[in-house]
N, C-alpha and C. Protein backbone atom coordinates (compact mmCIF):
# COMPACT_ATOMS: atom_id res chain seq x y z
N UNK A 1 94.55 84.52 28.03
CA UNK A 1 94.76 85.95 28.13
C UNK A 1 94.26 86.60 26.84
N UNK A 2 93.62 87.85 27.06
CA UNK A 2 93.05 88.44 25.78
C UNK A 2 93.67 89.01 24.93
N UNK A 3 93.63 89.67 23.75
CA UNK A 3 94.71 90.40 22.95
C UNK A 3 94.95 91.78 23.90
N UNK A 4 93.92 92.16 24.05
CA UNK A 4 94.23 93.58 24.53
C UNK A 4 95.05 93.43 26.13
N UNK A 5 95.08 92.67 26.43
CA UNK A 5 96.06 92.32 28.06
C UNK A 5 97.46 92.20 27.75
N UNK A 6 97.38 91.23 26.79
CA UNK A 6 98.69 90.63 26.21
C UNK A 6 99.79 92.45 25.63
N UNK A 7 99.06 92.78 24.24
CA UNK A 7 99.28 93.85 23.59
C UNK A 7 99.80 94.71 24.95
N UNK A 8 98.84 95.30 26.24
CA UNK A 8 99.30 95.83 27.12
C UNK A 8 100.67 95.98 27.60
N UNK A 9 100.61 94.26 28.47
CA UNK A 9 102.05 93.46 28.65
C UNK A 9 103.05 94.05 28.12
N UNK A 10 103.31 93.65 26.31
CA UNK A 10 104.27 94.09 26.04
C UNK A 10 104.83 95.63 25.82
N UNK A 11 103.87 96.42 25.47
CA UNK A 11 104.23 97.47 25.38
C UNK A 11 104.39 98.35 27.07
N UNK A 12 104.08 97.74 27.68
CA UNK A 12 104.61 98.55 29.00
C UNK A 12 105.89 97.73 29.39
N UNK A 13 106.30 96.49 28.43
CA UNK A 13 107.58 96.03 28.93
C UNK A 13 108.27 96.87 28.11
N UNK A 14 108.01 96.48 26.91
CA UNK A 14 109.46 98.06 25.81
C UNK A 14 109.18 98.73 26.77
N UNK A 15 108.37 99.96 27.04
CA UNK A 15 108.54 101.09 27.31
C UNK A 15 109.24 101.19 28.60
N UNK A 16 108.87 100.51 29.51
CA UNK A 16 109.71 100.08 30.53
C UNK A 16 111.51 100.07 30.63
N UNK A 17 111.18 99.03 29.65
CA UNK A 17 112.89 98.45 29.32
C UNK A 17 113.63 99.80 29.28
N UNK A 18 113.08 100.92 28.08
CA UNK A 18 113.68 101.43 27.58
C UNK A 18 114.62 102.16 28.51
N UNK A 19 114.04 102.36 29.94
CA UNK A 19 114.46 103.45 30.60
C UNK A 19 115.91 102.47 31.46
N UNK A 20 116.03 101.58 31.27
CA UNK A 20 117.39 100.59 31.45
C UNK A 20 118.29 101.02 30.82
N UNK A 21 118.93 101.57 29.74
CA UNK A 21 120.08 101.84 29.52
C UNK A 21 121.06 103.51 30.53
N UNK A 22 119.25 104.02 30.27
CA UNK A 22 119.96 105.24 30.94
C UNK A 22 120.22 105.42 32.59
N UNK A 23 119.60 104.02 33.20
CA UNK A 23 120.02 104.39 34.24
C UNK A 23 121.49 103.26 34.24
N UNK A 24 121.57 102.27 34.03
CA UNK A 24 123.52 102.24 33.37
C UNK A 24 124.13 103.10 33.21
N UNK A 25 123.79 103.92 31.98
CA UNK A 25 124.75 104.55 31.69
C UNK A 25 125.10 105.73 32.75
N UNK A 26 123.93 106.79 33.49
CA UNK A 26 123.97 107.22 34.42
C UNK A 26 125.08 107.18 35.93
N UNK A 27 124.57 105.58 36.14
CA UNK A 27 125.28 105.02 37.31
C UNK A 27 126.97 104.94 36.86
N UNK A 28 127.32 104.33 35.56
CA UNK A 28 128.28 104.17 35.43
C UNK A 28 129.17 105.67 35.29
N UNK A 29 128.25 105.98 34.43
CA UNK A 29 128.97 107.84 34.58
C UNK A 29 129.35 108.63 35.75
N UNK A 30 128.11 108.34 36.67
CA UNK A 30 128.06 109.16 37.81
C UNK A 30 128.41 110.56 37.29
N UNK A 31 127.04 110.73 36.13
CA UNK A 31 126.99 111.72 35.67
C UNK A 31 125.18 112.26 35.27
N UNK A 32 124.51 112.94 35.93
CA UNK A 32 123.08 113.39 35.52
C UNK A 32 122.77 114.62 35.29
N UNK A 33 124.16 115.10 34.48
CA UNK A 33 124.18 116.91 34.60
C UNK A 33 123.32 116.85 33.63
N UNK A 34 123.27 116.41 32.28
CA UNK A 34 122.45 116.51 30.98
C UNK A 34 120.76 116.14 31.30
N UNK A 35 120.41 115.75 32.37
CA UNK A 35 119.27 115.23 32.68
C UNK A 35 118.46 116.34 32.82
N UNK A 36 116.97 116.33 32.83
CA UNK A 36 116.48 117.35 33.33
C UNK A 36 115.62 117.32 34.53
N UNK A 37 116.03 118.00 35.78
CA UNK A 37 115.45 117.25 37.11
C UNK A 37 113.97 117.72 37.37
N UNK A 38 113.48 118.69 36.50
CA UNK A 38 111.84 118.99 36.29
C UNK A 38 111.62 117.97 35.43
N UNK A 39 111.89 117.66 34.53
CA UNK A 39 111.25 116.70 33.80
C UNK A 39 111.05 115.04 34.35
N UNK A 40 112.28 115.03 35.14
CA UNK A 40 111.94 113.68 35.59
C UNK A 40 110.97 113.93 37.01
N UNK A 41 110.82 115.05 37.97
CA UNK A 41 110.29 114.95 38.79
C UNK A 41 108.17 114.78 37.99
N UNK A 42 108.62 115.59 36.64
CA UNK A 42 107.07 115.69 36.74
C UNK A 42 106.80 114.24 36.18
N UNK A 43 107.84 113.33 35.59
CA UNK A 43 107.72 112.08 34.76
C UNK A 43 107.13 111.35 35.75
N UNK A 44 107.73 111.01 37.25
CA UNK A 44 107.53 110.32 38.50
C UNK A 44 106.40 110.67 38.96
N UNK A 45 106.11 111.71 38.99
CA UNK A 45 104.41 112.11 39.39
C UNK A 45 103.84 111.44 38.49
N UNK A 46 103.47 111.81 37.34
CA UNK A 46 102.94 111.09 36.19
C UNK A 46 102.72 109.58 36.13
N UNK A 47 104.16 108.92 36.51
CA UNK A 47 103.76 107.30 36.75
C UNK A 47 103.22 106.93 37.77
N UNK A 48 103.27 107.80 38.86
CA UNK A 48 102.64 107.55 39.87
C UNK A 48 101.07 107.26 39.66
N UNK A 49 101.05 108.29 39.38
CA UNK A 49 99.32 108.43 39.18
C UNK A 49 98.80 107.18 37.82
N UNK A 50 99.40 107.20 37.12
CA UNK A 50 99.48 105.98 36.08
C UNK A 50 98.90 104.68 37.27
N UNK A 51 100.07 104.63 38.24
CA UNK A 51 100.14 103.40 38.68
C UNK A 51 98.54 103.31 39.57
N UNK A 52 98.16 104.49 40.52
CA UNK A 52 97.00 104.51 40.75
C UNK A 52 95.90 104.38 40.32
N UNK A 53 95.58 105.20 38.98
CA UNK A 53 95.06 104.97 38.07
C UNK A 53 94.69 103.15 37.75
N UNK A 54 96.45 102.23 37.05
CA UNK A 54 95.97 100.86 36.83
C UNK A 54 95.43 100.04 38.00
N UNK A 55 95.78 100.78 39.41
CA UNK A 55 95.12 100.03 40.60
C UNK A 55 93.81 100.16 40.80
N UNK A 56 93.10 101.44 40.30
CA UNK A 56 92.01 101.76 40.18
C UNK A 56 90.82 101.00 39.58
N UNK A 57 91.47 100.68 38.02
CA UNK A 57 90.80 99.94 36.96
C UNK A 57 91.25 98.57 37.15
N UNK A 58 91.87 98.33 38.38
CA UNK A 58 92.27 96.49 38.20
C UNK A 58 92.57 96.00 37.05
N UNK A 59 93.99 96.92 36.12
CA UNK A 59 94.42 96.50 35.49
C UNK A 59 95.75 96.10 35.96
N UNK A 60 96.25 94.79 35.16
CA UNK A 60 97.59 94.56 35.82
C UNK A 60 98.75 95.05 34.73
N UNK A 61 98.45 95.32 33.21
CA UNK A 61 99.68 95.77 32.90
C UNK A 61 99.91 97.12 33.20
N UNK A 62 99.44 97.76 33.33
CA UNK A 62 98.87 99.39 33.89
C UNK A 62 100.03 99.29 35.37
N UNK A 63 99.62 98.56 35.94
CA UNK A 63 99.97 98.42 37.59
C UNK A 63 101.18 98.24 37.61
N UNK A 64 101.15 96.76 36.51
CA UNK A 64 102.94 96.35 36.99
C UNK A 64 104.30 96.95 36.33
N UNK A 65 103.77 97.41 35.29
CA UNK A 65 104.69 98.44 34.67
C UNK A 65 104.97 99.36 34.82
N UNK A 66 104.20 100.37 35.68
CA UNK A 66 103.80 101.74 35.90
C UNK A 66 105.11 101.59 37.15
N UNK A 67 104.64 100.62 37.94
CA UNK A 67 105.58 100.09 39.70
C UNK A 67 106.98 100.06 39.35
N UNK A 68 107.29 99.34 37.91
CA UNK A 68 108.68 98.95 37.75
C UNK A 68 109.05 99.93 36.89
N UNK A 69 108.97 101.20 36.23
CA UNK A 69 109.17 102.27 35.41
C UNK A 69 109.81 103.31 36.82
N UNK A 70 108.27 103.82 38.02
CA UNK A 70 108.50 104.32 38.39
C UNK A 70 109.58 104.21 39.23
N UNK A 71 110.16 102.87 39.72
CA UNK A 71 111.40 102.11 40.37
C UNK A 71 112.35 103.12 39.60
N UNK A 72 112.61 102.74 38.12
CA UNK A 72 113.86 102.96 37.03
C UNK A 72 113.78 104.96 37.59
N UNK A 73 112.55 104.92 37.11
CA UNK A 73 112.88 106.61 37.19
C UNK A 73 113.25 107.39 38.66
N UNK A 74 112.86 106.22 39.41
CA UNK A 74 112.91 106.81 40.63
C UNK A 74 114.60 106.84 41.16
N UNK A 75 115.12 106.04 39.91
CA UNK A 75 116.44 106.24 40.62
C UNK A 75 117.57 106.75 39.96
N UNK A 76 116.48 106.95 38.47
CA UNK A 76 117.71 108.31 37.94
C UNK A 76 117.80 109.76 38.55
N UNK A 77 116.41 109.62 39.08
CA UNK A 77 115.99 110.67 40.15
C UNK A 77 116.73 110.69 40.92
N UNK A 78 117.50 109.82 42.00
CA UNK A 78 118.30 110.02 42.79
C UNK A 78 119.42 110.41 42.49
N UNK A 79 119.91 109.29 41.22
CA UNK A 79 120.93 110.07 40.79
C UNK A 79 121.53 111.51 39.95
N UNK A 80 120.28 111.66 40.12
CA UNK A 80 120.33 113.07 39.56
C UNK A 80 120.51 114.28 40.58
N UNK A 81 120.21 113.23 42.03
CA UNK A 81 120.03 114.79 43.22
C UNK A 81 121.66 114.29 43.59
N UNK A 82 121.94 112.92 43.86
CA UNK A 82 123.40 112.67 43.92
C UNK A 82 124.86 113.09 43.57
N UNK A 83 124.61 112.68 42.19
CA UNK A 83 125.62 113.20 41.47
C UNK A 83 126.02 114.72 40.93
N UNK A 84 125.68 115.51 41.93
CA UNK A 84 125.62 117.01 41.94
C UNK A 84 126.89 117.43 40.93
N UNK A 85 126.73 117.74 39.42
CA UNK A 85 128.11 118.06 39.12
C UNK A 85 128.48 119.39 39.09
């Protein structure tokens, strides 16, 4: 694997990761009043197209990170339309 694949890899895993605490803490709260539901709707567009984009260029850290981000966000997203406070 090359540097620049590898380098990819990890930094779409941090960045990835990162979005793991807040959907814990979220779920456990059953709280997404502080959230902002424009910001995450335009965040989800954004990875979307990310993810198209790495499908585009047959990249795989592009692809597989973009898939498992937009998962995370996709479900603070829910809990954000959910947890109506």
């Amino acid at each position: 694997m090359d540097t620049a694949k590898l380098i990819g890899l990890v930094a779409g895993f941090l960045t990835t990761v990162a979005f793991v605490p807040q959907v814990i803490k979220t779920w456990r709260s059953k709280s997404a009043r502080d959230l902002s539901l424009v910001m995450f709707l335009l965040f989800c567009t954004g990875v979307f197209l990310w993810m198209i984009y790495g499908i585009m260029i047959n990249e795989l850290p592009v692809i597989l990170w973009n898939i498992i981000t937009l998962l995370l966000a996709l479900i603070i997203l829910l809990f954000k339309i959910r947890f109506k406070d």
